[in-house]
PDB file of N, CA and C in Angstrom:
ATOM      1  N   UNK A   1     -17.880  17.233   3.502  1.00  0.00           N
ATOM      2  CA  UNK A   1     -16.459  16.927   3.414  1.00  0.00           C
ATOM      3  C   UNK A   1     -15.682  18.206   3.749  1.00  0.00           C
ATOM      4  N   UNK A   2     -14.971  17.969   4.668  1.00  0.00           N
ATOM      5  CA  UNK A   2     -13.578  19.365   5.062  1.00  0.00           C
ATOM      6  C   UNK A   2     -13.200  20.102   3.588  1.00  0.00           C
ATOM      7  N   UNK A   3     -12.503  21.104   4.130  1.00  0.00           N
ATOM      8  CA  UNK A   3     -11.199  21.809   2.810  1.00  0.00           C
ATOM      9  C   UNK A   3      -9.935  20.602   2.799  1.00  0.00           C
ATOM     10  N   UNK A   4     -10.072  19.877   3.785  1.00  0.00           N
ATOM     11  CA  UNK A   4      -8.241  19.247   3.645  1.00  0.00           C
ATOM     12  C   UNK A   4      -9.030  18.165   3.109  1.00  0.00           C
ATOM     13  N   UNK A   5      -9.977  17.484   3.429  1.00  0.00           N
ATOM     14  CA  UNK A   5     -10.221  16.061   2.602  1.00  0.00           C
ATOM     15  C   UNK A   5     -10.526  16.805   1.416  1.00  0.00           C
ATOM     16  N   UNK A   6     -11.035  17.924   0.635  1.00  0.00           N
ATOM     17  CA  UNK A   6     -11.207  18.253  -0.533  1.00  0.00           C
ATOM     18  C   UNK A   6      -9.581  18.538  -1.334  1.00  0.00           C
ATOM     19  N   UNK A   7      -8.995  19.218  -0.785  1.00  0.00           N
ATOM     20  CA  UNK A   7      -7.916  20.039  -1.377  1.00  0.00           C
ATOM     21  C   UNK A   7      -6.994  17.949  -1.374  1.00  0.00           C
ATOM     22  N   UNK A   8      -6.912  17.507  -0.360  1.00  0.00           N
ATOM     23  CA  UNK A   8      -6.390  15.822  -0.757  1.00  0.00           C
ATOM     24  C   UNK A   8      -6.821  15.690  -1.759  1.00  0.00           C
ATOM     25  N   UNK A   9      -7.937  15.291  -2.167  1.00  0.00           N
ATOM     26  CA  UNK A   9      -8.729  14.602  -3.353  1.00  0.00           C
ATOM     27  C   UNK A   9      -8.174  15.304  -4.343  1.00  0.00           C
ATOM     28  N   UNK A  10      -7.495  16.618  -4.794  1.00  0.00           N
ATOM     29  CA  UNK A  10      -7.111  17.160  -6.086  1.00  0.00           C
ATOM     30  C   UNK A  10      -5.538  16.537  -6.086  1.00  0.00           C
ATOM     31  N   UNK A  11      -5.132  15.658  -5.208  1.00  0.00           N
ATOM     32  CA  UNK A  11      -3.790  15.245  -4.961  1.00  0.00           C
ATOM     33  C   UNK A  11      -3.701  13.819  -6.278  1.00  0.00           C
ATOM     34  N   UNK A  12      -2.978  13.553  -6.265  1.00  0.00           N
ATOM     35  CA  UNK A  12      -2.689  12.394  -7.666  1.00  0.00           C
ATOM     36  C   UNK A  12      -1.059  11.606  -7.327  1.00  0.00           C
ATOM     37  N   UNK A  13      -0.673  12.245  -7.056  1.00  0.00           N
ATOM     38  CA  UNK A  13       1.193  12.154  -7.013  1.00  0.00           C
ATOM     39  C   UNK A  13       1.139  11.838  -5.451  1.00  0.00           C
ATOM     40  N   UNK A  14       2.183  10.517  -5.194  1.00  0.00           N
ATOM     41  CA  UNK A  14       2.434  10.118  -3.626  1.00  0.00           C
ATOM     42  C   UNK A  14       3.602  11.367  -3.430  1.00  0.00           C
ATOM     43  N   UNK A  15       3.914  12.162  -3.807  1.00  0.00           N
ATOM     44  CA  UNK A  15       5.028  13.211  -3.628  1.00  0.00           C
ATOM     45  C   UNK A  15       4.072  14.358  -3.430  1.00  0.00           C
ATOM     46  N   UNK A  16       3.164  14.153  -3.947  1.00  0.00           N
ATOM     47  CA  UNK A  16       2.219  15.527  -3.669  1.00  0.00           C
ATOM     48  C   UNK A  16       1.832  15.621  -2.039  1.00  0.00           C
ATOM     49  N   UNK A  17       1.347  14.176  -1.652  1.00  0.00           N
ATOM     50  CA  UNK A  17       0.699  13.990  -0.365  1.00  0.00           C
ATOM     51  C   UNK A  17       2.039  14.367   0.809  1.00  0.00           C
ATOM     52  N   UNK A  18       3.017  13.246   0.388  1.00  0.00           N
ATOM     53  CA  UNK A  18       4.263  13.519   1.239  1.00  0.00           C
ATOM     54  C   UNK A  18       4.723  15.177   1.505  1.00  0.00           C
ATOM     55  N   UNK A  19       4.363  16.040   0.456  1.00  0.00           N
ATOM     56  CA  UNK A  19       5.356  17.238   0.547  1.00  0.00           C
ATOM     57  C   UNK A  19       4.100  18.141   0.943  1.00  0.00           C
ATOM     58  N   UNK A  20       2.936  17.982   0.616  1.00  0.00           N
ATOM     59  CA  UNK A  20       1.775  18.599   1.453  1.00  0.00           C
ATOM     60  C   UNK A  20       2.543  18.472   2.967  1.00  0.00           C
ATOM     61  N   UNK A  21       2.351  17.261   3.274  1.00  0.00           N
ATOM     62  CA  UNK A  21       2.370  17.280   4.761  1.00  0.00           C
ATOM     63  C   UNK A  21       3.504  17.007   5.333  1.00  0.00           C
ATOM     64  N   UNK A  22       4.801  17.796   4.408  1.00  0.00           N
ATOM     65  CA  UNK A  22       5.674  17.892   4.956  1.00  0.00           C
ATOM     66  C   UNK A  22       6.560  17.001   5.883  1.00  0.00           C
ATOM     67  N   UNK A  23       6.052  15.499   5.249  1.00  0.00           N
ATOM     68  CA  UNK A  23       7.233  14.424   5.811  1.00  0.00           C
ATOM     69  C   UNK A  23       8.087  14.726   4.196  1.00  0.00           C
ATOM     70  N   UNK A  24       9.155  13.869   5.022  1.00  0.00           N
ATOM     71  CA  UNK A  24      10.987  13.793   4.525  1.00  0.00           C
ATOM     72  C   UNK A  24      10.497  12.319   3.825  1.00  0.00           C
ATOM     73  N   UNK A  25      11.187  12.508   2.632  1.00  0.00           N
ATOM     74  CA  UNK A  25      10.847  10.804   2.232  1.00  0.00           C
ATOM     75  C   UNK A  25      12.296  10.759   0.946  1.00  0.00           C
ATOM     76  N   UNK A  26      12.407   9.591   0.984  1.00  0.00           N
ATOM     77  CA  UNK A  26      14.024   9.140   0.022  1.00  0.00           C
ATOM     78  C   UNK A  26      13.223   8.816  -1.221  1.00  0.00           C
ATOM     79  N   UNK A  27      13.621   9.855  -2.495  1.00  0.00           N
ATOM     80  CA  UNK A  27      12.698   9.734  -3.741  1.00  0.00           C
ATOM     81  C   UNK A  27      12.522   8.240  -4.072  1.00  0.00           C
ATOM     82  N   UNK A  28      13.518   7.778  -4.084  1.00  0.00           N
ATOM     83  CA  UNK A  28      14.061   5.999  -4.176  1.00  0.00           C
ATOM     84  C   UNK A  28      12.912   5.150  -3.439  1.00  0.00           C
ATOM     85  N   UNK A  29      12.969   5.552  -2.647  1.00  0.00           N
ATOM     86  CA  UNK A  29      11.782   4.816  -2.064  1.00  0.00           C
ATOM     87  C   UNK A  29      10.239   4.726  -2.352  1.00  0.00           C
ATOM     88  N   UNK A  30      10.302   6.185  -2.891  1.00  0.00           N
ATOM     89  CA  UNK A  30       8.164   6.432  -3.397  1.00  0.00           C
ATOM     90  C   UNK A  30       8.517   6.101  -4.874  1.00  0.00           C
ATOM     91  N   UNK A  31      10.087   6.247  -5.539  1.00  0.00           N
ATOM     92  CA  UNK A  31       9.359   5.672  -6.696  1.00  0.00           C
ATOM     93  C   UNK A  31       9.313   4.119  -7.113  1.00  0.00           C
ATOM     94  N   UNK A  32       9.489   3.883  -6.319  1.00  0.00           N
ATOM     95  CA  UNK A  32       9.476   2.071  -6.172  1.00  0.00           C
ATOM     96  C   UNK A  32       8.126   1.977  -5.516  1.00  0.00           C
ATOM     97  N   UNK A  33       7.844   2.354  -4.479  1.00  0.00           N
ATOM     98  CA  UNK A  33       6.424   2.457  -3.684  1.00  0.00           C
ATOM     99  C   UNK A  33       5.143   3.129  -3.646  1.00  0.00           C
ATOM    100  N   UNK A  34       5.194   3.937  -4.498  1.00  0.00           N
ATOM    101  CA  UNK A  34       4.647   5.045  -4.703  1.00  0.00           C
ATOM    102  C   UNK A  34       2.977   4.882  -4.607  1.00  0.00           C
ATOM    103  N   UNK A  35       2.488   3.717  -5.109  1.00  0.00           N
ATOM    104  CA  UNK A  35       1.244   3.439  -5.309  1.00  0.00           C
ATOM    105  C   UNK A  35       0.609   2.091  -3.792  1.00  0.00           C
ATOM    106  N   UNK A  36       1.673   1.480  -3.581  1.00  0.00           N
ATOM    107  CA  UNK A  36       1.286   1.107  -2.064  1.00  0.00           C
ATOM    108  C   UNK A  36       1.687   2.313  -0.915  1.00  0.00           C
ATOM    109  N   UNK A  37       2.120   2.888  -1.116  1.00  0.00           N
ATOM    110  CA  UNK A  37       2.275   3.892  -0.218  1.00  0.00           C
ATOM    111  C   UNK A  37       0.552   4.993  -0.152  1.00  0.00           C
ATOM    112  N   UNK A  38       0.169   5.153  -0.921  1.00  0.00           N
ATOM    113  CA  UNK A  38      -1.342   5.823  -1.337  1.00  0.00           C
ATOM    114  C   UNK A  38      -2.414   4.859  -0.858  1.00  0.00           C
ATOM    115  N   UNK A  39      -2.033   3.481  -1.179  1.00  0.00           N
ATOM    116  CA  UNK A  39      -3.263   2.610  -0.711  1.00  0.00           C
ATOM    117  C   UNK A  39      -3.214   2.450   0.497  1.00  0.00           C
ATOM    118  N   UNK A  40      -1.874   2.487   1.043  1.00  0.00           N
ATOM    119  CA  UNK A  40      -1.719   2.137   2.399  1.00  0.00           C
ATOM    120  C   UNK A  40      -1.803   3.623   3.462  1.00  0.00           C
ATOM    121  N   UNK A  41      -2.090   4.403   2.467  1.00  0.00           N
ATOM    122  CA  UNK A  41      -2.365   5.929   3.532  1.00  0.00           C
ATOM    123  C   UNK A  41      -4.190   6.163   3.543  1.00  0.00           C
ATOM    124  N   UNK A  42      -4.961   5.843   2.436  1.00  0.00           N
ATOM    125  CA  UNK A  42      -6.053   5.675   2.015  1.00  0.00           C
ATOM    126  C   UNK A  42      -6.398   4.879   2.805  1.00  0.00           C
ATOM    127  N   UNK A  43      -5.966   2.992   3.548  1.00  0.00           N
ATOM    128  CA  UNK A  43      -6.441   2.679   4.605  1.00  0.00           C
ATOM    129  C   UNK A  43      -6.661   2.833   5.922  1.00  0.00           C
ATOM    130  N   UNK A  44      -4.984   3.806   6.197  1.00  0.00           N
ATOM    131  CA  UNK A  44      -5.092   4.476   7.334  1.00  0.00           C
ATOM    132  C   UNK A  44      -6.576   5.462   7.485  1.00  0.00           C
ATOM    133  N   UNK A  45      -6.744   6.091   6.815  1.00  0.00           N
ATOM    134  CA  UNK A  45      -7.222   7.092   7.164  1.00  0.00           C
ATOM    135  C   UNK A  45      -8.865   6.661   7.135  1.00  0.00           C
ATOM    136  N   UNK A  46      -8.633   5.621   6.199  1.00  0.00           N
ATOM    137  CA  UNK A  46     -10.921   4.670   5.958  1.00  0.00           C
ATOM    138  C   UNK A  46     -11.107   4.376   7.751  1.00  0.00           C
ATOM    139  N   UNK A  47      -9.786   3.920   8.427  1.00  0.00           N
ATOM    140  CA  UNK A  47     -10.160   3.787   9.594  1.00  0.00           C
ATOM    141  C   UNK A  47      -9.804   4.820  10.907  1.00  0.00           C
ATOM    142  N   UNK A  48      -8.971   5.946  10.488  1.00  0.00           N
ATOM    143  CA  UNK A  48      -9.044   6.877  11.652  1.00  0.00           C
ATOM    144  C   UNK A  48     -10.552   7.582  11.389  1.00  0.00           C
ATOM    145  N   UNK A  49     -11.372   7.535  10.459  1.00  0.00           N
ATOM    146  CA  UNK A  49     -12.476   8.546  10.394  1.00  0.00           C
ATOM    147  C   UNK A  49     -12.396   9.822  10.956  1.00  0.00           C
ATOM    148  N   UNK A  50     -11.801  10.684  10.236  1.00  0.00           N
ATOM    149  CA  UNK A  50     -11.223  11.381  10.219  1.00  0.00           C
ATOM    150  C   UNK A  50     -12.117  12.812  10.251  1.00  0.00           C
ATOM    151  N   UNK A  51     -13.513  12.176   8.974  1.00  0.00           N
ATOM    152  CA  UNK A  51     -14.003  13.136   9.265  1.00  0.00           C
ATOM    153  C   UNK A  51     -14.810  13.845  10.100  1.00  0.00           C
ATOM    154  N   UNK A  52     -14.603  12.973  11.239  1.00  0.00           N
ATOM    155  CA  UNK A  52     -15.172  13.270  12.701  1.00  0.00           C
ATOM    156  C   UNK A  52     -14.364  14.477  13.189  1.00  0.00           C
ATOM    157  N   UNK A  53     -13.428  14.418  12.822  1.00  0.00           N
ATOM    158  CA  UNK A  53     -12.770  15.625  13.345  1.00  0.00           C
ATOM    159  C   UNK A  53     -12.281  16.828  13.194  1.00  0.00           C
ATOM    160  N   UNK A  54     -11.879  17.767  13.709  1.00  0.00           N
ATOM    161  CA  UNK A  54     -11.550  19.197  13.452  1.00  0.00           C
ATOM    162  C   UNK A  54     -10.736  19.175  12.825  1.00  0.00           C
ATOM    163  N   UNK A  55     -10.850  20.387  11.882  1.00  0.00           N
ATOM    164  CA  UNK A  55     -10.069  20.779  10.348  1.00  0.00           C
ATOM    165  C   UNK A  55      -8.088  20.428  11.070  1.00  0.00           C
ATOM    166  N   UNK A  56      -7.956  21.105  12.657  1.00  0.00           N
ATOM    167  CA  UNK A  56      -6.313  21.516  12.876  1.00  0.00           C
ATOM    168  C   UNK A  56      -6.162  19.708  13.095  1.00  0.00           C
ATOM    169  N   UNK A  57      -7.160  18.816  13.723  1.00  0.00           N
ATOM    170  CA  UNK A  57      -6.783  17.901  13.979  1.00  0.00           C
ATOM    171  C   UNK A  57      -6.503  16.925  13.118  1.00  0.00           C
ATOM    172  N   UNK A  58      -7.645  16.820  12.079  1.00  0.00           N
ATOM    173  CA  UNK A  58      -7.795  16.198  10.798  1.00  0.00           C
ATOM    174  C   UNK A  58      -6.188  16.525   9.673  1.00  0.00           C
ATOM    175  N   UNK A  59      -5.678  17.728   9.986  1.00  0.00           N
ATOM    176  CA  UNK A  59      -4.247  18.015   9.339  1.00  0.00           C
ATOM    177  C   UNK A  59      -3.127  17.056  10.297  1.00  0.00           C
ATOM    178  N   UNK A  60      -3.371  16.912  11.657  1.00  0.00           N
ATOM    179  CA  UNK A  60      -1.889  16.715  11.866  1.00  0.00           C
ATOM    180  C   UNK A  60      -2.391  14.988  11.633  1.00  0.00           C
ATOM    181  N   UNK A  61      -3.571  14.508  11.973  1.00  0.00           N
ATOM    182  CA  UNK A  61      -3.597  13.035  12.050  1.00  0.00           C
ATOM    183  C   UNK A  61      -3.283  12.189  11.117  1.00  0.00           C
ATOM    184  N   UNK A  62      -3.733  13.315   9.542  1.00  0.00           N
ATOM    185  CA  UNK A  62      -3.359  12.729   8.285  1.00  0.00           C
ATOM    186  C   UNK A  62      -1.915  12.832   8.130  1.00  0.00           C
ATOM    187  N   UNK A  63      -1.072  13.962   8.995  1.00  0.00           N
ATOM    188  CA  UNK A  63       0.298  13.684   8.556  1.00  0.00           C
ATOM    189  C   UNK A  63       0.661  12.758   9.145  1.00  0.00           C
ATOM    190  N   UNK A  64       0.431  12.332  10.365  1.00  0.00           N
ATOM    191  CA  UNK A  64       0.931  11.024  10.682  1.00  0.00           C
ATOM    192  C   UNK A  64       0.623  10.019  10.112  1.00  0.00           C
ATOM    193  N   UNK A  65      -0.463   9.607   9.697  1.00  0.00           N
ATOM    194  CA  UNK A  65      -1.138   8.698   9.146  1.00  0.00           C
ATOM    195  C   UNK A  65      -0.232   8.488   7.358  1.00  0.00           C
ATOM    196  N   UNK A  66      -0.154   9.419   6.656  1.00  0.00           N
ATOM    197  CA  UNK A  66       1.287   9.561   6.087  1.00  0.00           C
ATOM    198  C   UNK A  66       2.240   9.347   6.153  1.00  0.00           C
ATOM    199  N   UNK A  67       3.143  10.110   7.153  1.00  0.00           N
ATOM    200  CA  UNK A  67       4.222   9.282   7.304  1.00  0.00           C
ATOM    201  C   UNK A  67       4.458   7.981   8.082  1.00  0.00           C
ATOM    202  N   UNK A  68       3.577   7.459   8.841  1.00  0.00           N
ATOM    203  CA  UNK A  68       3.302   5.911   8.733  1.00  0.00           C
ATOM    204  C   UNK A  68       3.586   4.918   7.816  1.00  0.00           C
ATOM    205  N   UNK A  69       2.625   5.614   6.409  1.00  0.00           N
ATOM    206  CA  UNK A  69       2.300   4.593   5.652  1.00  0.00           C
ATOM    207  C   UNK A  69       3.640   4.844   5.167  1.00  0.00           C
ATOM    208  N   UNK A  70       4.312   5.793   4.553  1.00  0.00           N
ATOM    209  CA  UNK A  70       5.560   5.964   3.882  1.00  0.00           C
ATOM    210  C   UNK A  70       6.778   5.020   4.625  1.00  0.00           C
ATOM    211  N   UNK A  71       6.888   5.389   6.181  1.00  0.00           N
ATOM    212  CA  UNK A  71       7.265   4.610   6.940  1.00  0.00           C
ATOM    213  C   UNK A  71       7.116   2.656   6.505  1.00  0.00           C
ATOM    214  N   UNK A  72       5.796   2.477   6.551  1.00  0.00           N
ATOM    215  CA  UNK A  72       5.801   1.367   6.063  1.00  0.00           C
ATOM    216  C   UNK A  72       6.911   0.169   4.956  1.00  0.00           C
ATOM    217  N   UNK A  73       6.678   1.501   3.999  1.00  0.00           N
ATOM    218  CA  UNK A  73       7.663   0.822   2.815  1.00  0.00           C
ATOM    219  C   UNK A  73       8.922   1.272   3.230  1.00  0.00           C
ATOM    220  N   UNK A  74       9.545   1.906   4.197  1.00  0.00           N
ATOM    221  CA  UNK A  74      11.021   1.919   4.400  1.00  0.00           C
ATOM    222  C   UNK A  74      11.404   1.427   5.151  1.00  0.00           C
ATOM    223  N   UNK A  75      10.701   0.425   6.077  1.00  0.00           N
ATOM    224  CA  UNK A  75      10.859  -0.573   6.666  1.00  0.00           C
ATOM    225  C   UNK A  75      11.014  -2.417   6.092  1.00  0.00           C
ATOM    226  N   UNK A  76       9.971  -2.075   5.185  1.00  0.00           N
ATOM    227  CA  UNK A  76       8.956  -3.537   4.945  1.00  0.00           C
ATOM    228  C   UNK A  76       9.127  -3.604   3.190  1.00  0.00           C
ATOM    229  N   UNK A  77       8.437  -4.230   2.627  1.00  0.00           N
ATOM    230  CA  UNK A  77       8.452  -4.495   1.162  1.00  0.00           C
ATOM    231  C   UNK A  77       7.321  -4.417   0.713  1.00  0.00           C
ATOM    232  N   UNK A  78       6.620  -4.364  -0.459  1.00  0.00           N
ATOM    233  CA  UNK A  78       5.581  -4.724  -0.694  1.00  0.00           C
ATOM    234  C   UNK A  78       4.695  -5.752  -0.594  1.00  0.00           C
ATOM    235  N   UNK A  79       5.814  -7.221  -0.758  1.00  0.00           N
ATOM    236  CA  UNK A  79       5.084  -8.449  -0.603  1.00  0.00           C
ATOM    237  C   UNK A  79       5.285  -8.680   0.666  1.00  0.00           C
ATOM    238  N   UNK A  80       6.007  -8.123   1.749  1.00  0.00           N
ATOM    239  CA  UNK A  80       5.305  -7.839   2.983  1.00  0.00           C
ATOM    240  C   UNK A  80       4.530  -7.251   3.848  1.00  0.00           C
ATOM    241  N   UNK A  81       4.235  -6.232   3.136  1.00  0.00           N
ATOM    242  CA  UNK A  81       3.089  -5.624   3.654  1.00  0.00           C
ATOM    243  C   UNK A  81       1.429  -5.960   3.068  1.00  0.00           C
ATOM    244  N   UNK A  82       1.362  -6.377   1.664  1.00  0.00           N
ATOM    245  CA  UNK A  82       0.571  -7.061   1.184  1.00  0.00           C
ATOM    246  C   UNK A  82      -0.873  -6.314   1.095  1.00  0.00           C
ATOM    247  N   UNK A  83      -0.989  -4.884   0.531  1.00  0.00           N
ATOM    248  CA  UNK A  83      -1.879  -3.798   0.156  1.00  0.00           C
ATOM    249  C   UNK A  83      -2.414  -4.024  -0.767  1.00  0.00           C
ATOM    250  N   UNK A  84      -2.357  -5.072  -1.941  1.00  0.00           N
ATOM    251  CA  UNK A  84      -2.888  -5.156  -3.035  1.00  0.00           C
ATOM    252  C   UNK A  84      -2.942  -6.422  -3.071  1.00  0.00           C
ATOM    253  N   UNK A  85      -3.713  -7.054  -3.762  1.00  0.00           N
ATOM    254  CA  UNK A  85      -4.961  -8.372  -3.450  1.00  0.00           C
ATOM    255  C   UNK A  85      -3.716  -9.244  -4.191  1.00  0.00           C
ATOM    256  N   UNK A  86      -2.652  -8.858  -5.028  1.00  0.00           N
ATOM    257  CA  UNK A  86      -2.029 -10.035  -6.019  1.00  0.00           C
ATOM    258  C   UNK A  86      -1.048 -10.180  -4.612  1.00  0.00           C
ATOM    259  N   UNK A  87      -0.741  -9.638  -3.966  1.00  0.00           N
ATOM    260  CA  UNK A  87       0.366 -10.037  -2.860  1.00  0.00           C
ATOM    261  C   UNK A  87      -0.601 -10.653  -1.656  1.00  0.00           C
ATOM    262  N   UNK A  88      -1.581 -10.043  -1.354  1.00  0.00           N
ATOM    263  CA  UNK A  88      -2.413 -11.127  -1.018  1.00  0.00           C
ATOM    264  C   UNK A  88      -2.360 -12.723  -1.198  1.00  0.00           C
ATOM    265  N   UNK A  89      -2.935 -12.708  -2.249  1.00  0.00           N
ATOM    266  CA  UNK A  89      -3.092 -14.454  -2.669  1.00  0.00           C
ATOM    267  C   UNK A  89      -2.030 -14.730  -3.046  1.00  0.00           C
ATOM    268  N   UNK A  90      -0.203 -14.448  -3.052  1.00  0.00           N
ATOM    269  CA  UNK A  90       0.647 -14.598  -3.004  1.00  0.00           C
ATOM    270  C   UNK A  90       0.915 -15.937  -2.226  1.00  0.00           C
ATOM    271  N   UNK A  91       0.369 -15.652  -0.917  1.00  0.00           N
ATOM    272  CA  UNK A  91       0.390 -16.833  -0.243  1.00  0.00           C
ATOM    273  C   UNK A  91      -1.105 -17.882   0.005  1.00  0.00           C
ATOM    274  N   UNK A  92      -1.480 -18.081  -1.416  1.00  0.00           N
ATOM    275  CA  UNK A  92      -2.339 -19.073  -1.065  1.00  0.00           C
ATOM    276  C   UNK A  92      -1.620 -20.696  -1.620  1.00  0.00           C
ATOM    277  N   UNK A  93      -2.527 -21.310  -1.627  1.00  0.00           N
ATOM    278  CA  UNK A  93      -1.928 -22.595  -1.993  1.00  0.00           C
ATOM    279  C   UNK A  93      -0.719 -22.749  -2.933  1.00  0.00           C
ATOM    280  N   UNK A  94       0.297 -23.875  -2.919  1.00  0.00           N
ATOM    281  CA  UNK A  94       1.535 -23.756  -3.197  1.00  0.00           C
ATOM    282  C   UNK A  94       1.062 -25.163  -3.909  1.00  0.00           C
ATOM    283  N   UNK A  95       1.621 -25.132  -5.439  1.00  0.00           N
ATOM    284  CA  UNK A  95       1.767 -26.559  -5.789  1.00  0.00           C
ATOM    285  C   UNK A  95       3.490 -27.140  -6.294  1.00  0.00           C
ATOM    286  N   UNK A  96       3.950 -28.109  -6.056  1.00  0.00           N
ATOM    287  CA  UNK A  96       5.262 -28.224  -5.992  1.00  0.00           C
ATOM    288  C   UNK A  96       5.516 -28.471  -8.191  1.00  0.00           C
ATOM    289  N   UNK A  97       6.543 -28.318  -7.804  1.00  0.00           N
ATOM    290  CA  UNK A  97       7.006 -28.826  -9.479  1.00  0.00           C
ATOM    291  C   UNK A  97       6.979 -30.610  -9.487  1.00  0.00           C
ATOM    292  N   UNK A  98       7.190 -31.036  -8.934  1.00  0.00           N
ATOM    293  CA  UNK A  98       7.277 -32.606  -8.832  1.00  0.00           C
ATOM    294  C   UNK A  98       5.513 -33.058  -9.177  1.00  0.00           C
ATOM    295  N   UNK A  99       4.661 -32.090  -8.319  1.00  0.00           N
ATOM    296  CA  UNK A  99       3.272 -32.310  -8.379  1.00  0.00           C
ATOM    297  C   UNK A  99       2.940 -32.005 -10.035  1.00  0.00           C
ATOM    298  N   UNK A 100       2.899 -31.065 -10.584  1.00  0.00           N
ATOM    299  CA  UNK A 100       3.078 -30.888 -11.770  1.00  0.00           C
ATOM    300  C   UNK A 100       3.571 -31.677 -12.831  1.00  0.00           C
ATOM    301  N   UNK A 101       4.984 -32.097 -12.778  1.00  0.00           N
ATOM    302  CA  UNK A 101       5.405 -32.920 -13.903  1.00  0.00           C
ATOM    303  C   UNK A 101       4.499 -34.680 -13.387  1.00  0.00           C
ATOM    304  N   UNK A 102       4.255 -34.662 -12.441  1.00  0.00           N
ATOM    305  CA  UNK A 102       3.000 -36.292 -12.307  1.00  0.00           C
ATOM    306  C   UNK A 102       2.068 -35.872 -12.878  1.00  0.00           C
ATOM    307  N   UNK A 103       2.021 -34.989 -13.229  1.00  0.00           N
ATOM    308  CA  UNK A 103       0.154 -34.446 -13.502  1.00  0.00           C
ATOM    309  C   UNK A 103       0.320 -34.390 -15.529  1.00  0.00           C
ATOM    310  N   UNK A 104       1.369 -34.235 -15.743  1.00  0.00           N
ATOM    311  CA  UNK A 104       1.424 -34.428 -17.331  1.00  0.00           C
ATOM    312  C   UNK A 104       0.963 -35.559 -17.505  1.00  0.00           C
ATOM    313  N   UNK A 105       0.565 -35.641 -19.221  1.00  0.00           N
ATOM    314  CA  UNK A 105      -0.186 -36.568 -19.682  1.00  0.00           C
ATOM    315  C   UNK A 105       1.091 -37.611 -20.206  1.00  0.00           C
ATOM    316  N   UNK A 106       2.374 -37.382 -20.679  1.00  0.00           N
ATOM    317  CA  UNK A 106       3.566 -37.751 -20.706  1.00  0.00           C
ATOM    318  C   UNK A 106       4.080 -38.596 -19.700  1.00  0.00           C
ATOM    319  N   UNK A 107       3.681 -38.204 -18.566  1.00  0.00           N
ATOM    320  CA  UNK A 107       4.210 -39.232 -17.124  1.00  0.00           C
ATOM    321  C   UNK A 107       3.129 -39.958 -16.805  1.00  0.00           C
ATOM    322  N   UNK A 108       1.836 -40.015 -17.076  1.00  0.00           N
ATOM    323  CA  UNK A 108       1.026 -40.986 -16.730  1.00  0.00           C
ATOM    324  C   UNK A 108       0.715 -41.804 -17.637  1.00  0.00           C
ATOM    325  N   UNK A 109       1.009 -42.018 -18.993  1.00  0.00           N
ATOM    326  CA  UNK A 109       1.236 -42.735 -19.519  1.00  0.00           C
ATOM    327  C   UNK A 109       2.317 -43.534 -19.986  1.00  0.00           C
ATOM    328  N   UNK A 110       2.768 -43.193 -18.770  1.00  0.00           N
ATOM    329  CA  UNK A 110       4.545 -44.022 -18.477  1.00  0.00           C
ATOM    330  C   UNK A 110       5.742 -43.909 -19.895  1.00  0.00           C
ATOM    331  N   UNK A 111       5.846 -42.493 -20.226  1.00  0.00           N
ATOM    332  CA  UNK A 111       7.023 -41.579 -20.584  1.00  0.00           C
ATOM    333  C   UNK A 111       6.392 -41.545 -22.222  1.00  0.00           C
TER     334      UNK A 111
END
């Protein structure tokens, strides 16, 4: 493992990562986002494989790859971007309220 994927890993705070690598970010925004913003920089980077590459390159790719993801949420929302499995299945099957109140034991035994 590099010094920059090591010296990352002692990181904890989405303000830590942002001000490491020196993107601009609106506090308002990471502290509303703060934790999809990390998952969503953590995926960037599972797929640039990063550690294929040189220490100067591996610095600037992760800053982009950063301010991307930060990017992300100042564009988009959480339940649109959908980084965490509950916004995920957000959109799985839909049951109506009408379906529901037929399904009481009150309405099928006619009131």
């Amino acid at each position: 493992m590099s010094e920059l994927m090591n010296q990352l890993g002692r990181f904890s705070a989405a303000e830590e990562f942002l001000d490491f690598f020196q993107v601009p970010y609106d506090p308002a925004v990471v502290h509303v986002n703060r934790l999809h913003i990390l998952k969503r920089f953590n995926q960037y980077l599972s797929r640039a494989k990063v550690d294929a590459l040189d220490e100067a390159t591996q610095l600037q790719t992760c800053k982009e790859l950063m301010a991307r993801a930060y990017g992300d949420f100042v564009r988009s929302t959480p339940a649109q971007e959908k980084v965490f499995k509950v916004f995920q299945d957000a959109d799985g099957p839909q049951v109506s309220l009408d379906s529901l109140r037929a399904s009481l034991p009150s309405q099928r035994q006619g009131g």
